[in-house]
Protein backbone atom coordinates (compact mmCIF):
# COMPACT_ATOMS: atom_id res chain seq x y z
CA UNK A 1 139.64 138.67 59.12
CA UNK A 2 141.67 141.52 57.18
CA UNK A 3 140.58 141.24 53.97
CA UNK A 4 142.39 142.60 50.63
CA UNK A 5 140.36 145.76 48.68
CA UNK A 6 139.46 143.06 46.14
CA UNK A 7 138.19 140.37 48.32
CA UNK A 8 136.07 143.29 49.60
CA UNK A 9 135.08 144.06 46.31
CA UNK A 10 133.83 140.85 45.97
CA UNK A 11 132.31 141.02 49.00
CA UNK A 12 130.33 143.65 48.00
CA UNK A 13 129.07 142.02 44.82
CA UNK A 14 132.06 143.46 42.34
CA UNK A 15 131.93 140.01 40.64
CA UNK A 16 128.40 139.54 40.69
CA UNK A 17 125.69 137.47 43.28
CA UNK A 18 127.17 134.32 43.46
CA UNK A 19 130.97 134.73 43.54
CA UNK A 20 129.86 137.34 46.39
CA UNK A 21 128.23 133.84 48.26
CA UNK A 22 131.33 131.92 47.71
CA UNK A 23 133.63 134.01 49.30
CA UNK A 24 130.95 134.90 52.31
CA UNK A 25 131.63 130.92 52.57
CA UNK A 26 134.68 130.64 52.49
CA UNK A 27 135.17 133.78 55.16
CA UNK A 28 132.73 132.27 57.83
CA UNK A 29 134.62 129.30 57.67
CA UNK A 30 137.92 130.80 58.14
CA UNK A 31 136.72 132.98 60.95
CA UNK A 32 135.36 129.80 62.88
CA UNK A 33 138.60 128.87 62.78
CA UNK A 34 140.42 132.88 63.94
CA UNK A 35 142.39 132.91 60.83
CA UNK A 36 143.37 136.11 59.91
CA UNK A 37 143.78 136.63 56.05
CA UNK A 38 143.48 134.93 52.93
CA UNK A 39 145.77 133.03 51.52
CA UNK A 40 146.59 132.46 48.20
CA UNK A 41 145.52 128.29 47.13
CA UNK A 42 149.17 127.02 45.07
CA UNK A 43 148.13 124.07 43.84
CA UNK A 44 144.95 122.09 41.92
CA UNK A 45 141.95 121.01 44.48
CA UNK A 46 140.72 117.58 45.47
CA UNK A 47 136.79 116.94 46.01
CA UNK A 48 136.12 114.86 48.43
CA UNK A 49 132.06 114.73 47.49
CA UNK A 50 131.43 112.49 45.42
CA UNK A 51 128.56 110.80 45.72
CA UNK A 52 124.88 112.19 45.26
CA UNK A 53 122.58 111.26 47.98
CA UNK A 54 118.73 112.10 48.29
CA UNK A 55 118.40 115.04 50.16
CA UNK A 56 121.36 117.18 49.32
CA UNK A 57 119.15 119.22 47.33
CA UNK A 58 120.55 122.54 48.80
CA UNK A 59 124.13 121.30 47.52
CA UNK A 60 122.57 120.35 43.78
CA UNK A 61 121.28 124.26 44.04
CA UNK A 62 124.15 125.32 45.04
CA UNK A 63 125.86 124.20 42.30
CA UNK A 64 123.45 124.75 39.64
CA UNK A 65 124.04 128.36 40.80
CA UNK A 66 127.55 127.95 40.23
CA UNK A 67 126.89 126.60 36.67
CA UNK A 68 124.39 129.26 35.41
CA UNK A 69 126.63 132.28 36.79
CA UNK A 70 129.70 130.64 34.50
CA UNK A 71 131.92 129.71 36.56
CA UNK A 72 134.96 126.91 37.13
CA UNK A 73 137.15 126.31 39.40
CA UNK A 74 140.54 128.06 38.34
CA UNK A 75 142.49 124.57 37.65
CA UNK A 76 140.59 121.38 37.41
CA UNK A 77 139.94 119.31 40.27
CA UNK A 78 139.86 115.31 41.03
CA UNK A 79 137.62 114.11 42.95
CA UNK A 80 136.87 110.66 45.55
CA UNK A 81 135.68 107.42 43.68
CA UNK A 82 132.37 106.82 42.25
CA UNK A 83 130.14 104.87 44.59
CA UNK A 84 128.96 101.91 42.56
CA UNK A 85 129.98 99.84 40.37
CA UNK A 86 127.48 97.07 38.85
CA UNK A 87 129.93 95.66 36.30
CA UNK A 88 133.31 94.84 38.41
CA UNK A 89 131.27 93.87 41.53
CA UNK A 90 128.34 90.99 41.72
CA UNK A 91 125.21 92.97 42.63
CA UNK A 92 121.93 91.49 42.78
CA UNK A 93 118.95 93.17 41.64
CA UNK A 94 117.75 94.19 44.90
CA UNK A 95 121.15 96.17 45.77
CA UNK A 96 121.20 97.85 42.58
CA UNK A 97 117.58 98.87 43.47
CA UNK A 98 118.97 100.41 46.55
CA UNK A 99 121.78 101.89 45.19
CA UNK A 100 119.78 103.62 42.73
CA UNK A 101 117.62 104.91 45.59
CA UNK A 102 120.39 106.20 47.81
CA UNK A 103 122.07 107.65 45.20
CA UNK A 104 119.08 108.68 42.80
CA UNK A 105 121.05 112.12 41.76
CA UNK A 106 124.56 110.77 40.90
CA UNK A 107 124.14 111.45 36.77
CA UNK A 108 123.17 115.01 37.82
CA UNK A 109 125.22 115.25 40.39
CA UNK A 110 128.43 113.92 37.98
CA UNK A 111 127.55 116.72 34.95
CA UNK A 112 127.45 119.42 37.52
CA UNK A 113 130.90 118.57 38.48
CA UNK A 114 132.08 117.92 35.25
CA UNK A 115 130.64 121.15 34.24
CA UNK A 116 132.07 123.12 37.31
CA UNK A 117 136.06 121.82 36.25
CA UNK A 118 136.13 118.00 36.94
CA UNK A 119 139.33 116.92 35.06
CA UNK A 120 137.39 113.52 33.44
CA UNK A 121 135.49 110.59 33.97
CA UNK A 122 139.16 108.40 34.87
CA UNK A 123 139.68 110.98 37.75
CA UNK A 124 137.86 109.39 40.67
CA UNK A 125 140.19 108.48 42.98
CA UNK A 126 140.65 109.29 47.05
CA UNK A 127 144.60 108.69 45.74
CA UNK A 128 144.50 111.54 43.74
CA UNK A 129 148.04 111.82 44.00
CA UNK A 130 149.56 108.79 42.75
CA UNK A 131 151.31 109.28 39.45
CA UNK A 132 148.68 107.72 36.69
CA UNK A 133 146.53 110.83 38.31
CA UNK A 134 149.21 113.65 38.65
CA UNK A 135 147.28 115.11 41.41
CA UNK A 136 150.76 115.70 43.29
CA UNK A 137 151.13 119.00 45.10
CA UNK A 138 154.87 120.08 45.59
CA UNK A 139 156.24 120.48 49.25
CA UNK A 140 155.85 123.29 51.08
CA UNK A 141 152.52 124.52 48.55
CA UNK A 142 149.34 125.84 49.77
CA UNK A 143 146.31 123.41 48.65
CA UNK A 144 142.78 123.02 50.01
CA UNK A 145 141.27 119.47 50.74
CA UNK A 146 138.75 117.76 52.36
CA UNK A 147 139.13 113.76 51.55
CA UNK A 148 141.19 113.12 55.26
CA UNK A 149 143.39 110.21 53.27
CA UNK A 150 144.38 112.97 50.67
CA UNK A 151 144.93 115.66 53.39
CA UNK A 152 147.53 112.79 55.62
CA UNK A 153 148.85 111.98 52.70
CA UNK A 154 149.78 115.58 51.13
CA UNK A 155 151.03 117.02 54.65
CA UNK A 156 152.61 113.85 55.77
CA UNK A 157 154.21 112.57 52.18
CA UNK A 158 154.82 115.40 49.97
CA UNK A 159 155.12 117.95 52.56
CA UNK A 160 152.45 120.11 50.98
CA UNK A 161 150.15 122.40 53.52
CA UNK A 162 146.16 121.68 53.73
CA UNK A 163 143.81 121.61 56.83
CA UNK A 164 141.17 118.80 56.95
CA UNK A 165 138.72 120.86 55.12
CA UNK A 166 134.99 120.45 54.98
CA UNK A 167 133.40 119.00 52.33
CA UNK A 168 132.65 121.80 49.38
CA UNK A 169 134.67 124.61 51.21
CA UNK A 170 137.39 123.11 49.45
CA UNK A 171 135.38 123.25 46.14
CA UNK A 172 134.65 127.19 46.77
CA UNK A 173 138.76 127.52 47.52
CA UNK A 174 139.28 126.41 44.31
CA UNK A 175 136.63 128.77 42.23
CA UNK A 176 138.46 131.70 44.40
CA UNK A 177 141.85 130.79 44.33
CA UNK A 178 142.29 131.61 48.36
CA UNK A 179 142.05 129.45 51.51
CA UNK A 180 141.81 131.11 55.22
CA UNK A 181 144.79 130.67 56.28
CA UNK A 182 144.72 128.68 59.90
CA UNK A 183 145.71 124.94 61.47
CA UNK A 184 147.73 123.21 59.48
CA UNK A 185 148.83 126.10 56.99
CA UNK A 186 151.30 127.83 59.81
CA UNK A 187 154.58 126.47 61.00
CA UNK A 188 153.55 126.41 64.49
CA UNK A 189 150.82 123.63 64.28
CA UNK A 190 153.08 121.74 62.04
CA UNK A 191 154.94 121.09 65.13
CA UNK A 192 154.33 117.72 66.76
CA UNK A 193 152.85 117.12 70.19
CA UNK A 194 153.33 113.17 70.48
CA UNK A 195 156.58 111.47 69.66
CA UNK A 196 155.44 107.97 69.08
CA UNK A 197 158.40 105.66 69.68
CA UNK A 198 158.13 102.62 67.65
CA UNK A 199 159.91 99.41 69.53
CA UNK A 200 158.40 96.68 67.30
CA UNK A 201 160.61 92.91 66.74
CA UNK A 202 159.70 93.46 62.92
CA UNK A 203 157.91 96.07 60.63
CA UNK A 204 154.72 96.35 62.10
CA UNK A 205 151.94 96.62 59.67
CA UNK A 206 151.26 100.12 58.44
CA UNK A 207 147.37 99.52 58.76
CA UNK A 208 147.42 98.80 62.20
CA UNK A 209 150.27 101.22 63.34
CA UNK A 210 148.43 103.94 61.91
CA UNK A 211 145.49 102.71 63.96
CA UNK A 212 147.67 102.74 67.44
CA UNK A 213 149.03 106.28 66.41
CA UNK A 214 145.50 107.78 65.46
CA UNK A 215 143.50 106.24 68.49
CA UNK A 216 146.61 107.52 71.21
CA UNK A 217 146.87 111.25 69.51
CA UNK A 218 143.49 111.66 67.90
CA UNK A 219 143.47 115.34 66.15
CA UNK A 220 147.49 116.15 67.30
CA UNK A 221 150.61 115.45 65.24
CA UNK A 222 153.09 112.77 66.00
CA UNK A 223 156.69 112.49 65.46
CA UNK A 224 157.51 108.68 65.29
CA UNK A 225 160.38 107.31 65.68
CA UNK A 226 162.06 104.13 65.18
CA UNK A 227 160.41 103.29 61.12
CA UNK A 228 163.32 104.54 59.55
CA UNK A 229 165.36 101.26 60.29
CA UNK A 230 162.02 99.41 58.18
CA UNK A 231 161.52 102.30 55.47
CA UNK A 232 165.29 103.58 54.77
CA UNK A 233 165.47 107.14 54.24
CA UNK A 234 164.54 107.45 50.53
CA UNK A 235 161.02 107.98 49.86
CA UNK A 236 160.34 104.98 46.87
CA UNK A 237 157.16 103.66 45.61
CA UNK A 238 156.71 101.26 48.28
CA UNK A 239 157.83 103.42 51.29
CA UNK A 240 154.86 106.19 49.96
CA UNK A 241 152.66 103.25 49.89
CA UNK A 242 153.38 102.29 53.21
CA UNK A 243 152.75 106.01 54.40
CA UNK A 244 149.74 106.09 52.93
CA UNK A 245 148.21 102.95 54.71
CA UNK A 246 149.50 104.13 57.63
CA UNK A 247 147.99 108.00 57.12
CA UNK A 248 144.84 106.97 56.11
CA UNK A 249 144.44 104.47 59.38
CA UNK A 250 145.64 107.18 61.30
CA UNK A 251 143.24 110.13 60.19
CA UNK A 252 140.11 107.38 60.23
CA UNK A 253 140.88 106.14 63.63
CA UNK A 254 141.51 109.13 65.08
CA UNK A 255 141.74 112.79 63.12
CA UNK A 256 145.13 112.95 62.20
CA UNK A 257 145.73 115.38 59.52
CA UNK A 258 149.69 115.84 59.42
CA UNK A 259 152.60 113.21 61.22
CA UNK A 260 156.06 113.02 60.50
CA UNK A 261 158.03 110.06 60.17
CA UNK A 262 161.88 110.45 61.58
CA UNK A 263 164.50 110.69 58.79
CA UNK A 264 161.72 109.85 56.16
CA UNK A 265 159.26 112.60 55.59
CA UNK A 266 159.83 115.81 54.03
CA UNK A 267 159.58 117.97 57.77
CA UNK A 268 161.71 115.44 59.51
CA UNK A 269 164.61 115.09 57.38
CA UNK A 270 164.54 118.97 57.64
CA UNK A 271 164.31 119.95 61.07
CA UNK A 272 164.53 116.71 62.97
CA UNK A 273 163.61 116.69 66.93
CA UNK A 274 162.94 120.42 66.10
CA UNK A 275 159.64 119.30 64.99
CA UNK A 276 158.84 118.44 68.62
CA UNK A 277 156.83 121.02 70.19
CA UNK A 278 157.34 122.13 73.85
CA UNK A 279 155.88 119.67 76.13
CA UNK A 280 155.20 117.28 74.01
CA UNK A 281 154.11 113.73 75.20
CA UNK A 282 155.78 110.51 74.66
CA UNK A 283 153.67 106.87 73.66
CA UNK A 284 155.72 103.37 72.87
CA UNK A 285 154.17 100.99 70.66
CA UNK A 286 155.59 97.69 70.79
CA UNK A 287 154.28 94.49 69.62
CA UNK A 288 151.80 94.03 72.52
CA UNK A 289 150.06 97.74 71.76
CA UNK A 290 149.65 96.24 67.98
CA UNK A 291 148.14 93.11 68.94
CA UNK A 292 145.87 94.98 71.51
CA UNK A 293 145.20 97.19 69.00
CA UNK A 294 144.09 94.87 66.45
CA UNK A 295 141.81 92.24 69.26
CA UNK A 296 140.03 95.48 70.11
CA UNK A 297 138.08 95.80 66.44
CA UNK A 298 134.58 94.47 66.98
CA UNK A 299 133.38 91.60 64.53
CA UNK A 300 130.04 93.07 63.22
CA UNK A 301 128.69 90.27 61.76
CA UNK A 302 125.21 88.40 62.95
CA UNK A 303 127.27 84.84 63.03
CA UNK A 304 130.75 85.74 63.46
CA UNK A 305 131.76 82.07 61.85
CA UNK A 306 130.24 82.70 58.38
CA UNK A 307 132.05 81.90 55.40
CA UNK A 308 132.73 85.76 53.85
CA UNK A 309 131.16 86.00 50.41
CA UNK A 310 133.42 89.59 49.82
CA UNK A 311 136.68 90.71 50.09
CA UNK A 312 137.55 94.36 49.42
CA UNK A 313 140.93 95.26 49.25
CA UNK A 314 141.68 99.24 48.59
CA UNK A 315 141.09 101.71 51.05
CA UNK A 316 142.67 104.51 50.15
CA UNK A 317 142.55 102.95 46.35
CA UNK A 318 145.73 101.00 45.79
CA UNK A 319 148.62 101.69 43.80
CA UNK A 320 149.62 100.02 40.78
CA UNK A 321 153.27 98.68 43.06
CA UNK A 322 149.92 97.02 45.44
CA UNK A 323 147.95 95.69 42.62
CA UNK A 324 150.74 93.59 41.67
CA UNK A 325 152.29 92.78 44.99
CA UNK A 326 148.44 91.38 45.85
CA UNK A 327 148.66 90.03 42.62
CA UNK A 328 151.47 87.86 43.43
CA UNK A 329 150.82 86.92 46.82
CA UNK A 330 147.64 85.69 46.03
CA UNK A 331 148.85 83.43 42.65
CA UNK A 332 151.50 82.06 44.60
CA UNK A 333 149.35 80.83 47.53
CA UNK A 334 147.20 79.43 45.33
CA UNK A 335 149.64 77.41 43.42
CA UNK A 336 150.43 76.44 46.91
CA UNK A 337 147.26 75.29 47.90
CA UNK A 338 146.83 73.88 44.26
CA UNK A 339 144.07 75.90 43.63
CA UNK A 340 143.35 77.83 40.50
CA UNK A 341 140.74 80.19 42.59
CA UNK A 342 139.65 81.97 45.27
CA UNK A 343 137.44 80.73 47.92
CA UNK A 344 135.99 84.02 48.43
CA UNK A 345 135.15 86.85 45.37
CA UNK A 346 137.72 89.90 45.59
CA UNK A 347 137.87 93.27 44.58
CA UNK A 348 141.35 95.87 43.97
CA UNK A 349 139.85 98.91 44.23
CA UNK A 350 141.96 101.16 42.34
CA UNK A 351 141.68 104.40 40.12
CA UNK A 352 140.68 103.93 36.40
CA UNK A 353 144.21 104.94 35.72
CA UNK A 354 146.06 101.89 37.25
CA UNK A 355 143.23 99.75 36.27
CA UNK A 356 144.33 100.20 33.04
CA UNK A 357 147.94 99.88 33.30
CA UNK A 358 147.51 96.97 34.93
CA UNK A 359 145.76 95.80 31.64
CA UNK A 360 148.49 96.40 29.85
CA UNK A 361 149.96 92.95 30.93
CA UNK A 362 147.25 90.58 29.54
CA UNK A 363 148.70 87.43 31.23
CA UNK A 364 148.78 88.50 34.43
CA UNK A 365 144.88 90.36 33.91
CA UNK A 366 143.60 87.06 32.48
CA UNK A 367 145.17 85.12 35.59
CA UNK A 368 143.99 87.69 38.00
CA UNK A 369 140.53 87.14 36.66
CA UNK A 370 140.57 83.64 36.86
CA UNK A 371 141.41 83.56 40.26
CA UNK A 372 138.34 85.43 41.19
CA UNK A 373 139.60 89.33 41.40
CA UNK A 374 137.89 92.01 39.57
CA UNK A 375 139.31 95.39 39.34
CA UNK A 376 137.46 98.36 40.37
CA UNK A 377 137.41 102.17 41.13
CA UNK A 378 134.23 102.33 43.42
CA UNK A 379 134.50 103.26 47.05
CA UNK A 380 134.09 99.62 49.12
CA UNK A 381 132.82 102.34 51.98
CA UNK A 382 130.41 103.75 49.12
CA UNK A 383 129.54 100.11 48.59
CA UNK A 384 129.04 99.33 52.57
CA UNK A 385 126.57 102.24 52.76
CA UNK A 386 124.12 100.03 50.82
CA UNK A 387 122.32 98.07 54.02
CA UNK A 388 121.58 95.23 51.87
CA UNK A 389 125.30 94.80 51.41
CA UNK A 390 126.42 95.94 54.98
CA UNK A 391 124.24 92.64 56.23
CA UNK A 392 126.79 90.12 54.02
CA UNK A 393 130.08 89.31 55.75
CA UNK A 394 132.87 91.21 53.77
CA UNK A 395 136.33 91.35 54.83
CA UNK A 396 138.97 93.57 54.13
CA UNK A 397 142.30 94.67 55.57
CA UNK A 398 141.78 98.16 55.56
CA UNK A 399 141.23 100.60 58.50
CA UNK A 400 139.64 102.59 57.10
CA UNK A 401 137.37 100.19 55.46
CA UNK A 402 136.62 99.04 58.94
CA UNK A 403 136.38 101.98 61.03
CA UNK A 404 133.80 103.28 58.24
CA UNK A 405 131.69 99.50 57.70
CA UNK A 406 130.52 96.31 58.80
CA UNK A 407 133.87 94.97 57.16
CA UNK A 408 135.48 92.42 59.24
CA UNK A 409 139.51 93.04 59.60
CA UNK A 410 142.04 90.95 58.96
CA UNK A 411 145.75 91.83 58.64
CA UNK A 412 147.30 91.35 54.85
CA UNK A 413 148.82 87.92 55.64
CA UNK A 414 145.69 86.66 57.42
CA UNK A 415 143.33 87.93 54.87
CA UNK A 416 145.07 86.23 52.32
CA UNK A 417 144.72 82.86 54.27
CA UNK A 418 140.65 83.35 54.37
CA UNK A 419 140.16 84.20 51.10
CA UNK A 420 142.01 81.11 49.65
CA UNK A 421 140.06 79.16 52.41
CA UNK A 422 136.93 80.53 53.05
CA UNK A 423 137.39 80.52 56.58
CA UNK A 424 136.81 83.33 58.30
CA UNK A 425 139.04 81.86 61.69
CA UNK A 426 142.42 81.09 59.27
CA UNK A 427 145.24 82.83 60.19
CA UNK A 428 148.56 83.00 58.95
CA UNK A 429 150.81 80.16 60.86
């Protein structure tokens, strides 16, 4: 790597022991990887790490390092949700037991970041970029993330630039201001390898497209066609949220760090079929690939006819546009069913931002709650990782939820039909 006379400097311990181990880092990594030079980092970082597990020690040391030499990241970071939450979510005694175990460093762990340039306490969030966070990189910026949701998202969506970054390399990026630059930082892997023609008889769900795309291309970008006659061509509230569903499927199911969408995203409304590298391979999903798709997820439970005790909705967290939309959907089928709750307990998880918005209309709150949905900002994967609750059937229709858990999948229209019910073999008629 051809490094400036400063980042030599450093190098050679000009800004003292530790700033001299950060960059070392941060260099290894980018010569893994043949990049060439250092790049200068345009926008604030997201931490994917946020959880504290027993033992990370080396990490804790790391940072404790970081802390006694002074120093911060240069703008402050957000960082993935917190991993429990014993108010919002029912937890016996046992599971809080073993949460405390697994996580037995997370108050540490949480003043180290906090000390090292965590914005606050209400900036946990894998959907650092939604706008009650302001996490929003401009297109065409250089950032460094890890979380892969964030990373889809930021390429994909805003048309910023940011490989798939390993957890705390994207930390040291931000103390140094530089990234290597490699992957998904240069034009030339922006290009896309797969056009993905999408020949669907209605809007196919952006969970399970996402899933199709991801599993066919793994780690290559797509160009897809045939969304913009579903999405339009102007990029509101509920097109992003769409995107982001359909990101986040596609980087958990497969790798997917960067797609483009034609005559939606930033890259495509640009440069068009120019985005389609030489050679590049063609896949059709149609309806059958979706339902193929979607009979192909294994049922994890011990008895796969057990009434669900857990629904978690809100992976990547949900938007405040979601929150409501869920909202309504599930109010209205229960005034349908003339029920005034749930059959099964449900969780939004959202970020402590939207949570509160969504307070801000104390009708709809008080209804919400009465219908058996709390709000929360934990991570339901976070929440999975407990054993104790990975044994109780939980559904969810997230991807990502599923690819990560023992979650059972249904699709939104389904999952709203067992929840009301309580049985797990309802489907939408």
């Amino acid at each position: 790597m051809h490094l400036t006379q400063e980042e030599q400097d450093i190098l050679a311990g000009s800004q003292g022991e530790v700033m001299q181990k950060v960059l070392r880092t941060i260099v290894a990594f980018g010569d893994v990887f043949g990049a060439e030079r250092l790049i200068p980092i345009e926008g604030p970082i997201h931490f994917v790490n946020t959880t504290a597990m027993a033992g990370l020690d080396a990490v804790y040391a790391h940072l404790d390092e970081i802390i006694g030499a002074g120093i911060k990241t240069l703008q402050p970071f957000t960082v993935d949700p917190y991993p429990m939450d014993f108010v919002n979510i029912e937890t016996t005694e046992e599971q809080k037991k073993e949460f405390l175990r697994i996580y037995e460093p997370q108050d540490r762990y949480i003043e180290q970041l906090l000390k090292i340039g965590l914005k606050s306490m209400d900036d946990f969030s894998c959907a650092c970029y939604l706008p009650q966070i302001g996490n929003i990189p401009k297109k065409g910026q250089i950032i460094a993330w890890a979380e892969s949701s964030a990373v889809v998202y930021a390429n994909s969506v805003l048309g910023a630039r940011t490989n798939r970054n390993s957890a705390l390399i994207e930390l040291f990026c931000g103390i140094m201001g530089k990234v290597p630059e490699f992957g998904l930082l240069l034009d030339k892997n922006r290009k896309a390898t797969w056009k993905i023609e999408v020949r669907t008889s209605e809007k196919p769900s952006a969970t399970v497209l996402g899933s199709a795309v991801g599993r066919k291309v793994m780690e290559d970008v797509p160009y897809i066609t045939g969304l913009e006659k579903y999405l339009g061509t102007t990029q509101d509230g509920d097109t992003q949220d769409y995107l982001k569903d359909l990101g986040a499927a596609a980087a958990s199911n497969g790798a997917v760090g960067l797609f483009h969408v034609e005559g939606v995203t930033p890259e495509a409304l640009d440069l068009g079929e120019e985005l389609l590298a030489e050679g590049y391979q063609t896949y059709v999903i149609d309806d059958q690939v979706l339902a193929d798709t979607v009979a192909s997820y294994p049922v994890l439970w011990k008895d796969k006819k057990e009434t669900p005790v857990l629904c978690l909705i809100g992976c990547p967290h949900l938007s405040l546009t979601q929150v409501q939309n869920w909202y309504h959907k599930i109010v209205d089928r229960l005034e349908k069913e003339g029920k005034e709750r749930l059959a099964v307990q449900t969780i939004f998880l959202t970020p402590p931002a939207v949570i509160k918005e969504f307070k801000k209309d104390e009708a709809a709150f008080e209804r919400l709650t009465k219908a058996g949905v709390n709000l929360s900002n934990t991570c339901p994967i976070m929440y999975m990782t407990n054993p104790l609750c990975a044994a109780r059937p939980v559904v969810t229709c997230s991807n990502k939820a599923r690819t990560y858990s023992t979650a059972r999948f249904y699709e939104d229209d389904d999952l709203l039909e067992v929840i009301v019910t309580g049985d797990p073999e309802r489907r939408n008629a």
